[in-house]
C-alpha atoms as a PDB file:
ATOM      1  CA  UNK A   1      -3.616  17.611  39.713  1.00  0.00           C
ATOM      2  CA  UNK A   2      -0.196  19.100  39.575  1.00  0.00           C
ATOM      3  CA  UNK A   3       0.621  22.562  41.504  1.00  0.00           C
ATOM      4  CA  UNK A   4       2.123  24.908  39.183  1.00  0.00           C
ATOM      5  CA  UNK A   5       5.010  25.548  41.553  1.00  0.00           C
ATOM      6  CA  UNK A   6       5.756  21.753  40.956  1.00  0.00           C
ATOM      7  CA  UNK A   7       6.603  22.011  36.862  1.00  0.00           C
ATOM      8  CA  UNK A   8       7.202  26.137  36.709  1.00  0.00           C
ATOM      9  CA  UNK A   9      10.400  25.098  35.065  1.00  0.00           C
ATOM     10  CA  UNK A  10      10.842  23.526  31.539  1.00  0.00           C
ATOM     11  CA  UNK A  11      11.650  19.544  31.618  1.00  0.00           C
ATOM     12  CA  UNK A  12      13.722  17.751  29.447  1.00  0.00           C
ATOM     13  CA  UNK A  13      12.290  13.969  28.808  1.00  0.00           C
ATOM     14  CA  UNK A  14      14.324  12.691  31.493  1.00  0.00           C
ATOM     15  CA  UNK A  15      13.128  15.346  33.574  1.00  0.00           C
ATOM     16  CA  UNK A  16       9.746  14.387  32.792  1.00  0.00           C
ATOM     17  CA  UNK A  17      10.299  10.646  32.528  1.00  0.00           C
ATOM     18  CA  UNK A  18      11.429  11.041  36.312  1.00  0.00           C
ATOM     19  CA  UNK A  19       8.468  13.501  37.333  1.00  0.00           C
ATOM     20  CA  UNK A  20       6.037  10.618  35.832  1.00  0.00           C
ATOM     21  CA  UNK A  21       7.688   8.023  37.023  1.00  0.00           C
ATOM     22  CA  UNK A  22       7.828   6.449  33.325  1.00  0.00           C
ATOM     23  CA  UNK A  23      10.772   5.111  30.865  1.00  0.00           C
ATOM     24  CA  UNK A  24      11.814   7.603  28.332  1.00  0.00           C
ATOM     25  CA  UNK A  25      10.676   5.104  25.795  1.00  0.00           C
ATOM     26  CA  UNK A  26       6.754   4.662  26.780  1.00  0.00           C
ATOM     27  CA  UNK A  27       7.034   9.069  26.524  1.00  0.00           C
ATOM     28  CA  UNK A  28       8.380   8.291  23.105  1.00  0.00           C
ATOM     29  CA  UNK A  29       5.695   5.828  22.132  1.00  0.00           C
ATOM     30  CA  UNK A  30       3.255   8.166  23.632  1.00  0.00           C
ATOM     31  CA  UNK A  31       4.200  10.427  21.150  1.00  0.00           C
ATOM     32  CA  UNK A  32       4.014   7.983  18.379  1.00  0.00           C
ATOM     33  CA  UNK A  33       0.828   7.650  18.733  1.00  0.00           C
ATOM     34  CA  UNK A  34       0.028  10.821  19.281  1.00  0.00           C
ATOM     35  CA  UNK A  35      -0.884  10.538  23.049  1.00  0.00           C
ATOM     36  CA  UNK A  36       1.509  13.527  24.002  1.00  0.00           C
ATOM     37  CA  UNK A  37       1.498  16.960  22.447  1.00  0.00           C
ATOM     38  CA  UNK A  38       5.153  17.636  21.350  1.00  0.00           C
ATOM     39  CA  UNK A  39       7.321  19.745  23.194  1.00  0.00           C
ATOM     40  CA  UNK A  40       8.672  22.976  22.901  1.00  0.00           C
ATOM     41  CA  UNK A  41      11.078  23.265  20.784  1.00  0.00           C
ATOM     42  CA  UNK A  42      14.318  24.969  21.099  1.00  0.00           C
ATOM     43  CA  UNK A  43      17.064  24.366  18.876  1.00  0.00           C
ATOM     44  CA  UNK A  44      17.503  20.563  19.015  1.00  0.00           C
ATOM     45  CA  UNK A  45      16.453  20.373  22.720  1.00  0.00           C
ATOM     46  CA  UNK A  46      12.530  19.620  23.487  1.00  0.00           C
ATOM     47  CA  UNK A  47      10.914  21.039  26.773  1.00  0.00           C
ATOM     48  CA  UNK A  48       8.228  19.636  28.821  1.00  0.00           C
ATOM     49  CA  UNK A  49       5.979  21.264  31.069  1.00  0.00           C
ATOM     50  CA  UNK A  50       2.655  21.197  33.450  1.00  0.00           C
ATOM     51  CA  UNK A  51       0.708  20.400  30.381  1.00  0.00           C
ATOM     52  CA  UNK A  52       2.581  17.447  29.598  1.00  0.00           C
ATOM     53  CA  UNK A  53       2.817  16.172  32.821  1.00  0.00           C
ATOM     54  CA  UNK A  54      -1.241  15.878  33.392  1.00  0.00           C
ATOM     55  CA  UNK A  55      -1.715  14.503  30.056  1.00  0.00           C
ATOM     56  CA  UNK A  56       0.530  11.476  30.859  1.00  0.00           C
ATOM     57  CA  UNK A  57      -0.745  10.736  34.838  1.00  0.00           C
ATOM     58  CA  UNK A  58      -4.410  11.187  32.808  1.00  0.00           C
ATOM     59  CA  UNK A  59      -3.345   8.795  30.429  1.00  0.00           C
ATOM     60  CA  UNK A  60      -2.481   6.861  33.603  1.00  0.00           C
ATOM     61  CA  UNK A  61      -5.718   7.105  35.554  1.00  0.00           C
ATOM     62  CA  UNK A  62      -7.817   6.212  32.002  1.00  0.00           C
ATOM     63  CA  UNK A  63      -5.608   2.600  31.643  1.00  0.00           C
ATOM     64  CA  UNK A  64      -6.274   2.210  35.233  1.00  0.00           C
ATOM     65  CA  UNK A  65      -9.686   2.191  34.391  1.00  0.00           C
ATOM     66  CA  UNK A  66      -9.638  -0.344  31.389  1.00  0.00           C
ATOM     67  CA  UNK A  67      -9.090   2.052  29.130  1.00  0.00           C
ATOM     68  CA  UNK A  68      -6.964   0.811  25.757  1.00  0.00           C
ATOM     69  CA  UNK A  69      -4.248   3.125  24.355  1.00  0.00           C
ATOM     70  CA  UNK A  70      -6.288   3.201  21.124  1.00  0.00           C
ATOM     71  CA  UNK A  71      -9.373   4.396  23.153  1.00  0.00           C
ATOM     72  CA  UNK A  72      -7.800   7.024  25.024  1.00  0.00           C
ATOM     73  CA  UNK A  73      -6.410   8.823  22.376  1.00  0.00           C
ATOM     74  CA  UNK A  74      -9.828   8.581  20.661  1.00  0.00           C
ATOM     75  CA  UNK A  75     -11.237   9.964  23.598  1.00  0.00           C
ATOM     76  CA  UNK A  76      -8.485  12.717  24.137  1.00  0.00           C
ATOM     77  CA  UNK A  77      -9.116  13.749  20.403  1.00  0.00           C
ATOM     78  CA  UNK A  78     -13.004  14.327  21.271  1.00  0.00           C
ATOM     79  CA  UNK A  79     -12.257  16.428  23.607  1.00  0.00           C
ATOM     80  CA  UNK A  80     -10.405  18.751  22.040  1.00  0.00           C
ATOM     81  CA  UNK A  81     -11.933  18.896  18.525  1.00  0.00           C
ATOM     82  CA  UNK A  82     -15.627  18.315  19.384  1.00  0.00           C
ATOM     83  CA  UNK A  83     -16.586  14.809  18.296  1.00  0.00           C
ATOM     84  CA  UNK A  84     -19.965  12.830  18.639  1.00  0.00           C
ATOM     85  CA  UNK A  85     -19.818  11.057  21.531  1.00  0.00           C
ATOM     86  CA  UNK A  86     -22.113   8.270  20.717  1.00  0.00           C
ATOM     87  CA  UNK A  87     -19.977   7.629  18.022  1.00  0.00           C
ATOM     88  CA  UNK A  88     -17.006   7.583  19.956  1.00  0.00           C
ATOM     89  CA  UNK A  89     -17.896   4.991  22.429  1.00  0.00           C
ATOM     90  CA  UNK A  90     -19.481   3.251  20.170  1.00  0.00           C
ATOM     91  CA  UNK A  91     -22.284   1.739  22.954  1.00  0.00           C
ATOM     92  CA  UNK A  92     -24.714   1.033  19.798  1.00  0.00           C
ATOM     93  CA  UNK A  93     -22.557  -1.996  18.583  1.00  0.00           C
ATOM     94  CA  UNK A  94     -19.515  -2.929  20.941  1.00  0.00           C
ATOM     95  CA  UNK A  95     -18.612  -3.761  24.721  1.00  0.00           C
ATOM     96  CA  UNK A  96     -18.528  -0.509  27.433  1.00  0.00           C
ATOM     97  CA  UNK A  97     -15.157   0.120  27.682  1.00  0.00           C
ATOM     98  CA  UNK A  98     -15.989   0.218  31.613  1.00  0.00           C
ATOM     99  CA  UNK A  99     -16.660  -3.816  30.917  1.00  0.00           C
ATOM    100  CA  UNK A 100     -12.307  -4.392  31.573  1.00  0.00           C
ATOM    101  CA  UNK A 101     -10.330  -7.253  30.068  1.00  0.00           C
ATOM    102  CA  UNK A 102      -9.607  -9.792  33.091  1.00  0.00           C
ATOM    103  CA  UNK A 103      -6.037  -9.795  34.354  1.00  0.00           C
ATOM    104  CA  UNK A 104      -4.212 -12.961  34.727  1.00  0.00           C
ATOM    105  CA  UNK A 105      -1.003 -12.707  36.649  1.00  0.00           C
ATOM    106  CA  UNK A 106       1.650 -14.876  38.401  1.00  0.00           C
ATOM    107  CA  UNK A 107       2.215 -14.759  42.417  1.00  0.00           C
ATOM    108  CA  UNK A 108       5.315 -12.872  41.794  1.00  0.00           C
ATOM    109  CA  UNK A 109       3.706 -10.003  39.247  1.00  0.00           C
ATOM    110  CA  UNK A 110       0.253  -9.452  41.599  1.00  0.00           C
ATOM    111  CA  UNK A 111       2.785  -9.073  44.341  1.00  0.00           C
ATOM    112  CA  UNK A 112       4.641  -6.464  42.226  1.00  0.00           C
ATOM    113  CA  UNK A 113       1.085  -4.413  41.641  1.00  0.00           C
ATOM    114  CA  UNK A 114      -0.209  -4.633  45.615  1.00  0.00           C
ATOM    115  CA  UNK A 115       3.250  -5.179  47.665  1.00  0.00           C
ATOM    116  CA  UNK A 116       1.389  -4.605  50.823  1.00  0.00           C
ATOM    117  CA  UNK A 117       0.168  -8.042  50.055  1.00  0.00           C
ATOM    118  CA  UNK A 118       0.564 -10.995  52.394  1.00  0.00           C
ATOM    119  CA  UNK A 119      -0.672 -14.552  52.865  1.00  0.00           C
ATOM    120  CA  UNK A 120      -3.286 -13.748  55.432  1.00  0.00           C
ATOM    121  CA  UNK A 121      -4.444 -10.201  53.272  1.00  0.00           C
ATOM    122  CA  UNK A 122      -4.035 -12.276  50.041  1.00  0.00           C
ATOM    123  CA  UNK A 123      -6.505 -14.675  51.493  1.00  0.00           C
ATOM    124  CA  UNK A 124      -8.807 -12.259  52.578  1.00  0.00           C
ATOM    125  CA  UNK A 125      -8.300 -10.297  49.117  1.00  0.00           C
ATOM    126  CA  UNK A 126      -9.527 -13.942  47.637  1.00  0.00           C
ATOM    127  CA  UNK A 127     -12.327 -14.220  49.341  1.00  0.00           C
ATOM    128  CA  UNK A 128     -13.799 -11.046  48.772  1.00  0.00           C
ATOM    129  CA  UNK A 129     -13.446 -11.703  44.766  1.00  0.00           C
ATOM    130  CA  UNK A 130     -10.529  -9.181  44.115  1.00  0.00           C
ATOM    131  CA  UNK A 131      -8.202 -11.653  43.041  1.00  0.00           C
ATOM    132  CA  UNK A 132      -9.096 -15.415  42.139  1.00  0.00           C
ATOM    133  CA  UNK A 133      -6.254 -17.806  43.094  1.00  0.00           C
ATOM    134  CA  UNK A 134      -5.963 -20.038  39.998  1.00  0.00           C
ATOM    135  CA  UNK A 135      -3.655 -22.671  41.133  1.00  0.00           C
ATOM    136  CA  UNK A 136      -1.084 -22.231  42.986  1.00  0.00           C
ATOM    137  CA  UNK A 137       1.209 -19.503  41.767  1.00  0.00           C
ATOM    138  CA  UNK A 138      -1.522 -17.969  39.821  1.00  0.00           C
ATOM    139  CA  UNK A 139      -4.275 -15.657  40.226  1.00  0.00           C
ATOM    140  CA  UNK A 140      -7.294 -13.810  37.856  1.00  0.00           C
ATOM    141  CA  UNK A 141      -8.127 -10.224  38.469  1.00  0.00           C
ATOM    142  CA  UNK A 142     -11.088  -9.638  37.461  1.00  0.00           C
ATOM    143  CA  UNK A 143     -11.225  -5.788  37.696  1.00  0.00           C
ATOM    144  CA  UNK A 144      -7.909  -4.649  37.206  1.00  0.00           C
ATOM    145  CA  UNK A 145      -9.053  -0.930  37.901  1.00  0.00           C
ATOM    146  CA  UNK A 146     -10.136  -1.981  41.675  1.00  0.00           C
ATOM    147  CA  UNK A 147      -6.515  -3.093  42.349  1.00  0.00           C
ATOM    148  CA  UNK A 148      -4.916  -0.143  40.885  1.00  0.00           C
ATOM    149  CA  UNK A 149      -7.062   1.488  43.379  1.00  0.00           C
ATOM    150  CA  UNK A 150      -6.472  -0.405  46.079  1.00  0.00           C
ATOM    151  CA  UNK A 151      -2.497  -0.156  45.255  1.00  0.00           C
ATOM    152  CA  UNK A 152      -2.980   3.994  45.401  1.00  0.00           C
ATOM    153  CA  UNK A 153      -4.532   3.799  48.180  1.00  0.00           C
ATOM    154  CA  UNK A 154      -2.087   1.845  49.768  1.00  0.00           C
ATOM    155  CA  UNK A 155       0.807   3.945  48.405  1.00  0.00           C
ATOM    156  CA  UNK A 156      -0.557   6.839  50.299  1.00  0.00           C
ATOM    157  CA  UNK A 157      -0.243   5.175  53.579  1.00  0.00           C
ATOM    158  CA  UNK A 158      -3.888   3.643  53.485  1.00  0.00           C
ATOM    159  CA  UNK A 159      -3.886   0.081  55.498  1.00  0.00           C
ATOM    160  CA  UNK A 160      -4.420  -2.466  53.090  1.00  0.00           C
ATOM    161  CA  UNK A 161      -6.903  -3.798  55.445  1.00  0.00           C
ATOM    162  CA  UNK A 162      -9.098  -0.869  55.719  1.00  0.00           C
ATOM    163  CA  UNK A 163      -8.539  -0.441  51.620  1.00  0.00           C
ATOM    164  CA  UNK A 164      -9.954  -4.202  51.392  1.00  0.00           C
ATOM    165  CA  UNK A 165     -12.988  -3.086  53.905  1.00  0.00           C
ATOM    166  CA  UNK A 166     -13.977  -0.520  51.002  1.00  0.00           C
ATOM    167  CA  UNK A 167     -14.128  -3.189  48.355  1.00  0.00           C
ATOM    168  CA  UNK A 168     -15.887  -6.123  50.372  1.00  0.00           C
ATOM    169  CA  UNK A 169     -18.626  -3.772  51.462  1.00  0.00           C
ATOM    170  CA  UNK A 170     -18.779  -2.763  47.265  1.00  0.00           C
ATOM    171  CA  UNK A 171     -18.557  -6.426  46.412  1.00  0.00           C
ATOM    172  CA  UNK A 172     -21.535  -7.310  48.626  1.00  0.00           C
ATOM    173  CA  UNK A 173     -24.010  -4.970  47.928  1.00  0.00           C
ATOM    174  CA  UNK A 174     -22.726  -5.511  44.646  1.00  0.00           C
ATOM    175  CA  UNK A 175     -23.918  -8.695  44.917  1.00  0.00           C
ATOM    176  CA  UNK A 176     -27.153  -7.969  46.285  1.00  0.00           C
ATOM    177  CA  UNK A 177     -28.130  -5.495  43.484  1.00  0.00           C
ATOM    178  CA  UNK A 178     -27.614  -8.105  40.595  1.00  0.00           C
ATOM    179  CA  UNK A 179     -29.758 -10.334  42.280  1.00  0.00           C
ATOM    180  CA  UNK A 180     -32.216  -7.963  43.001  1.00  0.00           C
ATOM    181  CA  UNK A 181     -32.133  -6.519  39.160  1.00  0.00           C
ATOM    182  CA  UNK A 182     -31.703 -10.438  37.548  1.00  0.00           C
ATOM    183  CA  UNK A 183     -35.205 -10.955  38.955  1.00  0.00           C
ATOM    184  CA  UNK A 184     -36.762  -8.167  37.829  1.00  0.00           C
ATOM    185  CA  UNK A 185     -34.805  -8.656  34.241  1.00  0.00           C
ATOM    186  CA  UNK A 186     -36.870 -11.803  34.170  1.00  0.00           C
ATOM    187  CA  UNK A 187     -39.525 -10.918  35.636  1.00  0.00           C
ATOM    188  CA  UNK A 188     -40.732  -7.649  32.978  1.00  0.00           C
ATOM    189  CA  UNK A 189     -38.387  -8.267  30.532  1.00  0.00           C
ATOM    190  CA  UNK A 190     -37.246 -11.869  29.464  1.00  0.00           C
ATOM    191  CA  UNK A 191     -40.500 -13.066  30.407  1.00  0.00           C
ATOM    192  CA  UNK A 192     -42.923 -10.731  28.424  1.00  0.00           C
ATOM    193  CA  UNK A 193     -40.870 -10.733  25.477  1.00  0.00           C
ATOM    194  CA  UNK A 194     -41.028 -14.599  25.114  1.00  0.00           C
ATOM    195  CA  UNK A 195     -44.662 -14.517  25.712  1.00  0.00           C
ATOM    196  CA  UNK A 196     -45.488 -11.917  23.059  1.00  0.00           C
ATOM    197  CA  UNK A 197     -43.371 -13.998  20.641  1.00  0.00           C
ATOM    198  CA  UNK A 198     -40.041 -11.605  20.670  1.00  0.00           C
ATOM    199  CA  UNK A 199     -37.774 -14.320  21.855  1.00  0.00           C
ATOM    200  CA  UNK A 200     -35.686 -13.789  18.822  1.00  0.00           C
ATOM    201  CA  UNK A 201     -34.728 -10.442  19.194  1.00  0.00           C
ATOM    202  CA  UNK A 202     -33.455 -10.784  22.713  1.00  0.00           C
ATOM    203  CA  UNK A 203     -30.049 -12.140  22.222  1.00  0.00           C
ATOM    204  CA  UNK A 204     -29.630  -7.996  20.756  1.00  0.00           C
ATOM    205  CA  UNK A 205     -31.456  -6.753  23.521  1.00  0.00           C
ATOM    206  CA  UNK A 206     -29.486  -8.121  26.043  1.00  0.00           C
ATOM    207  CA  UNK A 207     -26.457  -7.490  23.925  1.00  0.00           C
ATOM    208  CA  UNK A 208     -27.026  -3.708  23.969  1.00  0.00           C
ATOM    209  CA  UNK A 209     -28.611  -3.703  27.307  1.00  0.00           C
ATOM    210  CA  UNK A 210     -25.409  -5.273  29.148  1.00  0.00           C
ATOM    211  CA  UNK A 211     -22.799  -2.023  28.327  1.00  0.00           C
ATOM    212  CA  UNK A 212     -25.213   0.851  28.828  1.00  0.00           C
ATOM    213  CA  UNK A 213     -26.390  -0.774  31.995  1.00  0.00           C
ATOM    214  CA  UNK A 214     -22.684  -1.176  32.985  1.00  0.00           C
ATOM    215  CA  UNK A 215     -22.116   2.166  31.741  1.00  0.00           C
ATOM    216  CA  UNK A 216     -25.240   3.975  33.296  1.00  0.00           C
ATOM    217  CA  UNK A 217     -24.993   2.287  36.523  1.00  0.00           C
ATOM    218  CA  UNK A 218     -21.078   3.464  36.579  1.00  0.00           C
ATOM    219  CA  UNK A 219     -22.097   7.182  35.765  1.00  0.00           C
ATOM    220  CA  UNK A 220     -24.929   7.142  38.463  1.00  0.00           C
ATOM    221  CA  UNK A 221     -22.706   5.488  41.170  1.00  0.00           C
ATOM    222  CA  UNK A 222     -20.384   8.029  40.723  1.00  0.00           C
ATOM    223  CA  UNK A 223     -22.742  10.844  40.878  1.00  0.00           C
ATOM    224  CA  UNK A 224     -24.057   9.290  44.126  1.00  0.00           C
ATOM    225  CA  UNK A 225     -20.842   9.042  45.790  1.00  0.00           C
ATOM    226  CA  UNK A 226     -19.888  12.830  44.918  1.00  0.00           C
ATOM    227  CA  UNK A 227     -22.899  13.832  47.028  1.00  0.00           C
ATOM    228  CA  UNK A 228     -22.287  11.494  49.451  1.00  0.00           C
ATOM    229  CA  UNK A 229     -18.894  12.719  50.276  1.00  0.00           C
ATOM    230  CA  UNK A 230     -19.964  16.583  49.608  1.00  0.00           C
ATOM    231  CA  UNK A 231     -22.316  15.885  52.242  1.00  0.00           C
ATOM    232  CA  UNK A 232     -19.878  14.515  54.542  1.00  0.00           C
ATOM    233  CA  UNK A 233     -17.385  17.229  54.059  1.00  0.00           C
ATOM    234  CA  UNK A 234     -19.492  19.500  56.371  1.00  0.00           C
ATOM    235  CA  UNK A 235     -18.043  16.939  59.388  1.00  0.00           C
ATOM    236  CA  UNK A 236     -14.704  15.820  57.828  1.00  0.00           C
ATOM    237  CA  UNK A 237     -11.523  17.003  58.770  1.00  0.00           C
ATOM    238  CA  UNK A 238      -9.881  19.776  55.925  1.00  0.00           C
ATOM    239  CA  UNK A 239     -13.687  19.269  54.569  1.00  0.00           C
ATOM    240  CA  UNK A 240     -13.298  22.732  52.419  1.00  0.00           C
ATOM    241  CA  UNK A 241     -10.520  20.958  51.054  1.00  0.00           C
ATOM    242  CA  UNK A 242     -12.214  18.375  50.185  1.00  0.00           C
ATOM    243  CA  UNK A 243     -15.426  20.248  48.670  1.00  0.00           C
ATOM    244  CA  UNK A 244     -12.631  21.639  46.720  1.00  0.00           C
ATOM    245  CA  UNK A 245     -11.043  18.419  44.884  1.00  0.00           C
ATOM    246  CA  UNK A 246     -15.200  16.854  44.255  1.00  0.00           C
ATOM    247  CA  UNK A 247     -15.968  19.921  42.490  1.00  0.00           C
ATOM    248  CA  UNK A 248     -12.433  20.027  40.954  1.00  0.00           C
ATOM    249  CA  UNK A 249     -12.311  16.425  39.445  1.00  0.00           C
ATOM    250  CA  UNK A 250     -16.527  16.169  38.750  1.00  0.00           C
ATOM    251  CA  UNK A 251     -17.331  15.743  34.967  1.00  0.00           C
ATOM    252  CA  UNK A 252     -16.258  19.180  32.879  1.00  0.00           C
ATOM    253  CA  UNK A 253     -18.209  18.420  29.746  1.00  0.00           C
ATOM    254  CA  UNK A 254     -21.929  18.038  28.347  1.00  0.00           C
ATOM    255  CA  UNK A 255     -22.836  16.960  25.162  1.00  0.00           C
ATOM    256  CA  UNK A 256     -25.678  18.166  22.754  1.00  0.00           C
ATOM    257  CA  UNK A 257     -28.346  16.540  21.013  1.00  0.00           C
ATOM    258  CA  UNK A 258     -26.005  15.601  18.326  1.00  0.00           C
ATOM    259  CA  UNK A 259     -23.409  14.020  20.494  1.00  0.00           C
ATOM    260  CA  UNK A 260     -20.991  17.078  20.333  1.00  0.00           C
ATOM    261  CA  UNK A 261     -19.090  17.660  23.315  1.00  0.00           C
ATOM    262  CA  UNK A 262     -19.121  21.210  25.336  1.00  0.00           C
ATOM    263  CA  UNK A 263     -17.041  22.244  28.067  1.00  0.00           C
ATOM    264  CA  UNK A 264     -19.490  22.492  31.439  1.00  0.00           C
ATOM    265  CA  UNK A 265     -19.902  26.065  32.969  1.00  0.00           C
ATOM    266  CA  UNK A 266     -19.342  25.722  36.786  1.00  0.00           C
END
């Protein structure tokens, strides 16, 4: 979040462009497709201000996360008019948008992304499955949204190596979860349905099954670590502070029965 001392002043787009860290022209697109709300108008000059600025670094965090531009504006337009959220993301008939698009970059461009990078941390980067060397100048990324979050970290003076402890110990249990629920999704799932004759509806099953398990699993993990780090806050140096930011950034909106979405009462 933004401190209001930071944009008390009216920006022009290269102000803002400069604040964001973004090309005029992306602002411009942005507002093409009605990303941005348009700025204040007065006479032929347009001014920026705090609102503008935490739409776009939002808009940053959601592509971060997989998110198209296409969604998030669908999503940004729920929230402020109300619509069904079901119908939104669309989990009935089409791929979580949590499930991202693989990344598939050159030496030179994952370099560009995670700078901190080096032959021995790109090796150990490998080997715990954040990047996939394909070749020998290439390399698949198969979450883009864990090295965006590994770069951040890293950009605020985080060691990459204790950055790339965070995502082996994820990667592992990772690991040891899918195993633990592909057994059981044989076990009392696959294997009753083909024995009470049901193997043809599976292929749907699983089909709907795979994003809201990716989605549910997501929303629970993330629950889990907010109480796991409220917890730890009580021990943790500036811990009020960081009480402060969980309850800050945690989930502002419920939805109803019908898929309409409410803002959350603290």
């Amino acid at each position: 979040m933004t401190s209001t001392a930071e944009t008390d002043e009216p920006l022009t787009i290269d102000d803002l462009a400069r604040r964001v860290q973004l090309p005029v022209r992306t602002i411009r697109e942005y507002h093409t497709m009605r990303l941005l709300p348009p700025p204040e108008r007065r006479g032929r000059l347009g001014l920026y201000g705090d609102r503008h600025v935490q739409r776009l670094r939002l808009i940053a965090r959601l592509q971060r996360r997989g998110y198209s531009l296409a969604g998030i504006r669908d999503l940004l337009g729920a929230w402020e008019s109300g619509t069904d959220l079901v119908t939104l993301l669309g989990v009935d008939e089409s791929q979580a948008a949590l499930d991202e698009t693989p990344l598939f970059l050159t030496r030179a461009e994952l370099f560009q992304r995670l700078p901190a990078l080096e032959e021995a941390t790109l090796g150990r980067a490998s080997r715990i499955g954040l990047v996939r060397p394909h070749g020998e100048d290439h390399f698949g990324v198969r979450s883009p949204a864990l090295l965006g979050l590994v770069a951040d970290w890293v950009r605020l003076g985080v060691p990459l190596d204790g950055a790339l402890d965070l995502i082996e110990v994820l990667a592992g249990d990772l690991d040891a979860l899918a195993g633990q629920l592909a057994g059981l999704i044989i076990e009392r799932i696959w294997e009753p349905a083909t024995a009470a004759g049901r193997a043809g509806k599976l292929p749907d099953l699983l089909r709907r099954g795979r994003p809201l398990l990716l989605q549910g699993a997501a929303t629970t993990l993330a629950d889990r670590i907010g109480a796991a780090l409220a917890e730890r806050a009580g021990t943790a140096t500036d811990g009020d502070r960081l009480r402060a930011i969980l309850d800050e950034i945690r989930v502002g909106a419920v939805a109803d029965s019908a898929g309409t979405i409410h803002r959350a009462r603290r």
